[in-house]
C-alpha atoms as a PDB file:
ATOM      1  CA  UNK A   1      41.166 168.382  70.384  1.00  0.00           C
ATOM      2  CA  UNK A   2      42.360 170.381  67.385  1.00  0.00           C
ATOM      3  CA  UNK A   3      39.090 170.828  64.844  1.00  0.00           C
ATOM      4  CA  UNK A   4      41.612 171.768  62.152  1.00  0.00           C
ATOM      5  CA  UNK A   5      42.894 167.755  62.432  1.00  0.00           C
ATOM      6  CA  UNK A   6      39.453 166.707  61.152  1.00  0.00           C
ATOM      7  CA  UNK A   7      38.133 168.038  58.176  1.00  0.00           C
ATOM      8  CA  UNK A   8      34.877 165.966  58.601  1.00  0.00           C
ATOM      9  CA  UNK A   9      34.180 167.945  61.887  1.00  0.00           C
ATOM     10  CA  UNK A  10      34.728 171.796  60.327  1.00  0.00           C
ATOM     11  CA  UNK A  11      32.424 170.977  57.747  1.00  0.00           C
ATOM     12  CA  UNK A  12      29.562 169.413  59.804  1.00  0.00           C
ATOM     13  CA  UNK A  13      30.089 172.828  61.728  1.00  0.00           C
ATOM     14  CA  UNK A  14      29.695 174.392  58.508  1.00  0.00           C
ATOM     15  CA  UNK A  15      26.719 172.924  57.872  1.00  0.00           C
ATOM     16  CA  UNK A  16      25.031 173.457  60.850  1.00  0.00           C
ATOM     17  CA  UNK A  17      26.110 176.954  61.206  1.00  0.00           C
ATOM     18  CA  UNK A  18      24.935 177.693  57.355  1.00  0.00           C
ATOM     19  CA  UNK A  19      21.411 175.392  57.697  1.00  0.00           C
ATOM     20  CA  UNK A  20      20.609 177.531  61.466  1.00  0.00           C
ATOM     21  CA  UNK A  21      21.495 181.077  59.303  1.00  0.00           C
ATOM     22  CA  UNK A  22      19.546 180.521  56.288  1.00  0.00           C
ATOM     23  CA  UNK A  23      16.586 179.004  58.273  1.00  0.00           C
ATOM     24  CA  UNK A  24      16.106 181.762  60.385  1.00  0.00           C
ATOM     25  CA  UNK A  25      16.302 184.053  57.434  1.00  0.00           C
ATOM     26  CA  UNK A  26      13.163 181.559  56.115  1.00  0.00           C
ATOM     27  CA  UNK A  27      11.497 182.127  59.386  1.00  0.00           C
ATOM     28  CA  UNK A  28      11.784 185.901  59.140  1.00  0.00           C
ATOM     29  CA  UNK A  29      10.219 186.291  55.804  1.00  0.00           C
ATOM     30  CA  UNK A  30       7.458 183.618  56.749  1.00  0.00           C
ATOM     31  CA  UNK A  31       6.502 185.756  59.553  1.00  0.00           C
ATOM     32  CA  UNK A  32       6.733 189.636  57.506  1.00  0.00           C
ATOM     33  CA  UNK A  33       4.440 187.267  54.873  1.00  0.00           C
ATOM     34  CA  UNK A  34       2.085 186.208  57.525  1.00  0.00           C
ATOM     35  CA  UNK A  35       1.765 190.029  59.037  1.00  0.00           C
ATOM     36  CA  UNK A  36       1.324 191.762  55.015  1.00  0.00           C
ATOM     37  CA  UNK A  37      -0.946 189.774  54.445  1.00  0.00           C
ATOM     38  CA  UNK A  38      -2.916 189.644  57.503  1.00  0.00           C
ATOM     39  CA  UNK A  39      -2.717 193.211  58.369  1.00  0.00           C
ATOM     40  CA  UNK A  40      -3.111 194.766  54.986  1.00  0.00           C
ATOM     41  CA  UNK A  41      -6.374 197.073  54.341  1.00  0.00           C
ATOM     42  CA  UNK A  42      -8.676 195.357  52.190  1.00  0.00           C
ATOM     43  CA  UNK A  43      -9.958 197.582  49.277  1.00  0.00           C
ATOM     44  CA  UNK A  44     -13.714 197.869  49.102  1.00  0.00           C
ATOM     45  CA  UNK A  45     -15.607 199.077  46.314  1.00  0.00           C
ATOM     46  CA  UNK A  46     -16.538 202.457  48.327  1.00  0.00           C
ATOM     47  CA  UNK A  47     -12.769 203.431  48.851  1.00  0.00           C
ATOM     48  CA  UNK A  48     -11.940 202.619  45.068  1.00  0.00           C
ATOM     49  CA  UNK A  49     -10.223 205.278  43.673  1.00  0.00           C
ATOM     50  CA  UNK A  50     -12.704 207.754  41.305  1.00  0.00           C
ATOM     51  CA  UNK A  51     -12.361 207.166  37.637  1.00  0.00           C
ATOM     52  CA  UNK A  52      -9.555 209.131  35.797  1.00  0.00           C
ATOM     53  CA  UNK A  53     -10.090 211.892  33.779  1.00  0.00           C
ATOM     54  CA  UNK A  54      -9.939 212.339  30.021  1.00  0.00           C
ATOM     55  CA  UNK A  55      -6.444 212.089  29.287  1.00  0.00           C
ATOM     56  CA  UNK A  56      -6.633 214.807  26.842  1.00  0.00           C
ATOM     57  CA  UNK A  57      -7.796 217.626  29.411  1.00  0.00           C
ATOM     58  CA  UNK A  58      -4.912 216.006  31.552  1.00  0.00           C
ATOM     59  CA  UNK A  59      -2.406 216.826  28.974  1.00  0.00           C
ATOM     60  CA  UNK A  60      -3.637 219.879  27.992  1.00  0.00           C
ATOM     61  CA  UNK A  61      -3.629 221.033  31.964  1.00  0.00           C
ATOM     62  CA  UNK A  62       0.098 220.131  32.328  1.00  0.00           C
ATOM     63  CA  UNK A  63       0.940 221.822  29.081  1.00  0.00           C
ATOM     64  CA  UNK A  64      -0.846 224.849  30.654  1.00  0.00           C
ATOM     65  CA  UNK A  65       1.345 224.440  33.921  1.00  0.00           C
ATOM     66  CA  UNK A  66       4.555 223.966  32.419  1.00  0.00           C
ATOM     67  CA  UNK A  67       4.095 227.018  30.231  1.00  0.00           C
ATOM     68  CA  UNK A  68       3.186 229.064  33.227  1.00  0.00           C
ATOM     69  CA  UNK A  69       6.089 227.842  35.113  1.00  0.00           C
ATOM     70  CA  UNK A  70       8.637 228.208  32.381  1.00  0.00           C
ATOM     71  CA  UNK A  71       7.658 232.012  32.027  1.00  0.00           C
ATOM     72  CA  UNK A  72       7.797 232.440  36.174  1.00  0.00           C
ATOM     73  CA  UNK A  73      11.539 231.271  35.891  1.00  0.00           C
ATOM     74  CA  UNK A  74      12.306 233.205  32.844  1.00  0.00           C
ATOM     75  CA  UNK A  75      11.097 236.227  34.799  1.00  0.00           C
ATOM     76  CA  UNK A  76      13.236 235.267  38.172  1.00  0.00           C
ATOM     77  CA  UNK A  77      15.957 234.977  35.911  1.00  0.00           C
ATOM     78  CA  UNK A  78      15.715 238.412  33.984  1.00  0.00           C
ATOM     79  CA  UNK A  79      15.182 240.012  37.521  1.00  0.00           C
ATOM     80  CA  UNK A  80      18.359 238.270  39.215  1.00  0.00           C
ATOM     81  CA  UNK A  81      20.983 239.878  36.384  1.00  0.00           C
ATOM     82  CA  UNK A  82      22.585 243.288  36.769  1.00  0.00           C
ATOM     83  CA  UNK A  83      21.853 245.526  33.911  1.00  0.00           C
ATOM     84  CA  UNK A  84      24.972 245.422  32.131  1.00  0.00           C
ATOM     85  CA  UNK A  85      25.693 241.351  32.894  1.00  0.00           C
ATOM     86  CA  UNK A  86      28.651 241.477  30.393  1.00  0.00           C
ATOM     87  CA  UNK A  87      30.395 244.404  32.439  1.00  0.00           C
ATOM     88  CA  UNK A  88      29.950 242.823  36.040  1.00  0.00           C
ATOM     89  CA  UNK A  89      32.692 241.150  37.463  1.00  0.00           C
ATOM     90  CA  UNK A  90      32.915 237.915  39.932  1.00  0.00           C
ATOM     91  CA  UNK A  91      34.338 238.953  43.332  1.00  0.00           C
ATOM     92  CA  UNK A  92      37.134 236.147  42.061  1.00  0.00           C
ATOM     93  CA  UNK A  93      37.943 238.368  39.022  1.00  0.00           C
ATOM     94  CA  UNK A  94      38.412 240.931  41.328  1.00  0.00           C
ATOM     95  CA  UNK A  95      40.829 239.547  43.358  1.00  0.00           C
ATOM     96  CA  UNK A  96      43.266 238.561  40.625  1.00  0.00           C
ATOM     97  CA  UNK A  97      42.922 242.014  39.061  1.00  0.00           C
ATOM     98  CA  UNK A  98      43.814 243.497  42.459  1.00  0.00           C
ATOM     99  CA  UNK A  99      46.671 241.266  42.810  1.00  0.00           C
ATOM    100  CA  UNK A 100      48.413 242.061  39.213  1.00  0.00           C
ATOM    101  CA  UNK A 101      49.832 245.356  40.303  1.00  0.00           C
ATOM    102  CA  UNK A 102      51.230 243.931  43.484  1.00  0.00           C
ATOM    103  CA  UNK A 103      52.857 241.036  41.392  1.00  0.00           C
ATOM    104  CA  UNK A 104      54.467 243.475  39.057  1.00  0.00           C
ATOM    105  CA  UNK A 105      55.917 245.720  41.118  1.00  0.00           C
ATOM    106  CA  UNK A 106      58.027 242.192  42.496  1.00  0.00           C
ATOM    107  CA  UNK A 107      59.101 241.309  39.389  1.00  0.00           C
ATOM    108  CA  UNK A 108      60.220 244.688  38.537  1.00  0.00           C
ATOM    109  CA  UNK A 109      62.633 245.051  41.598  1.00  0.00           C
END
């Protein structure tokens, strides 16, 4: 029997095939909903978090760190270049300036 001859057959398969898929996907989240919520830690007032701080000694404490850490990288960075930065060459820049010579003498024969 040829399922292709009977349209009214490939879509009952359809059907099935589509309501079995989407109501095991229903299933799964049924169950991960049943397990959250039965296995989640209940929050009791001892194990509340403390009370937040004044936001303005928050602020003023992350002001304090950024400055800090914006001087530490400004001293890295003074450190890491050679004393004469404009008169240092890349290892790149070397290369091409070693290879002029070579090229000229080519073009000159």
């Amino acid at each position: 029997m040829n399922a292709g001859a009977d349209p009214g057959v490939a879509l009952n398969l359809l059907l099935i095939g589509m309501g079995v898929t989407f109501g095991a996907i229903m299933l799964l989240w049924g169950v991960m909903a049943l397990l959250v919520r039965f296995t989640a830690e209940r929050v009791t007032p001892e194990s509340a978090p403390p009370p937040p701080e004044d936001v303005g000694d928050r602020r003023r404490r992350a002001a304090v760190a950024a400055v800090a850490v914006a001087l530490a990288r400004e001293q890295v960075a003074r450190r890491a270049l050679p004393p004469s930065a404009e008169a240092a060459i890349s290892p790149w820049q070397a290369a091409r300036r070693g290879a002029r010579p070579d090229q000229q003498r080519r073009e000159r024969r």
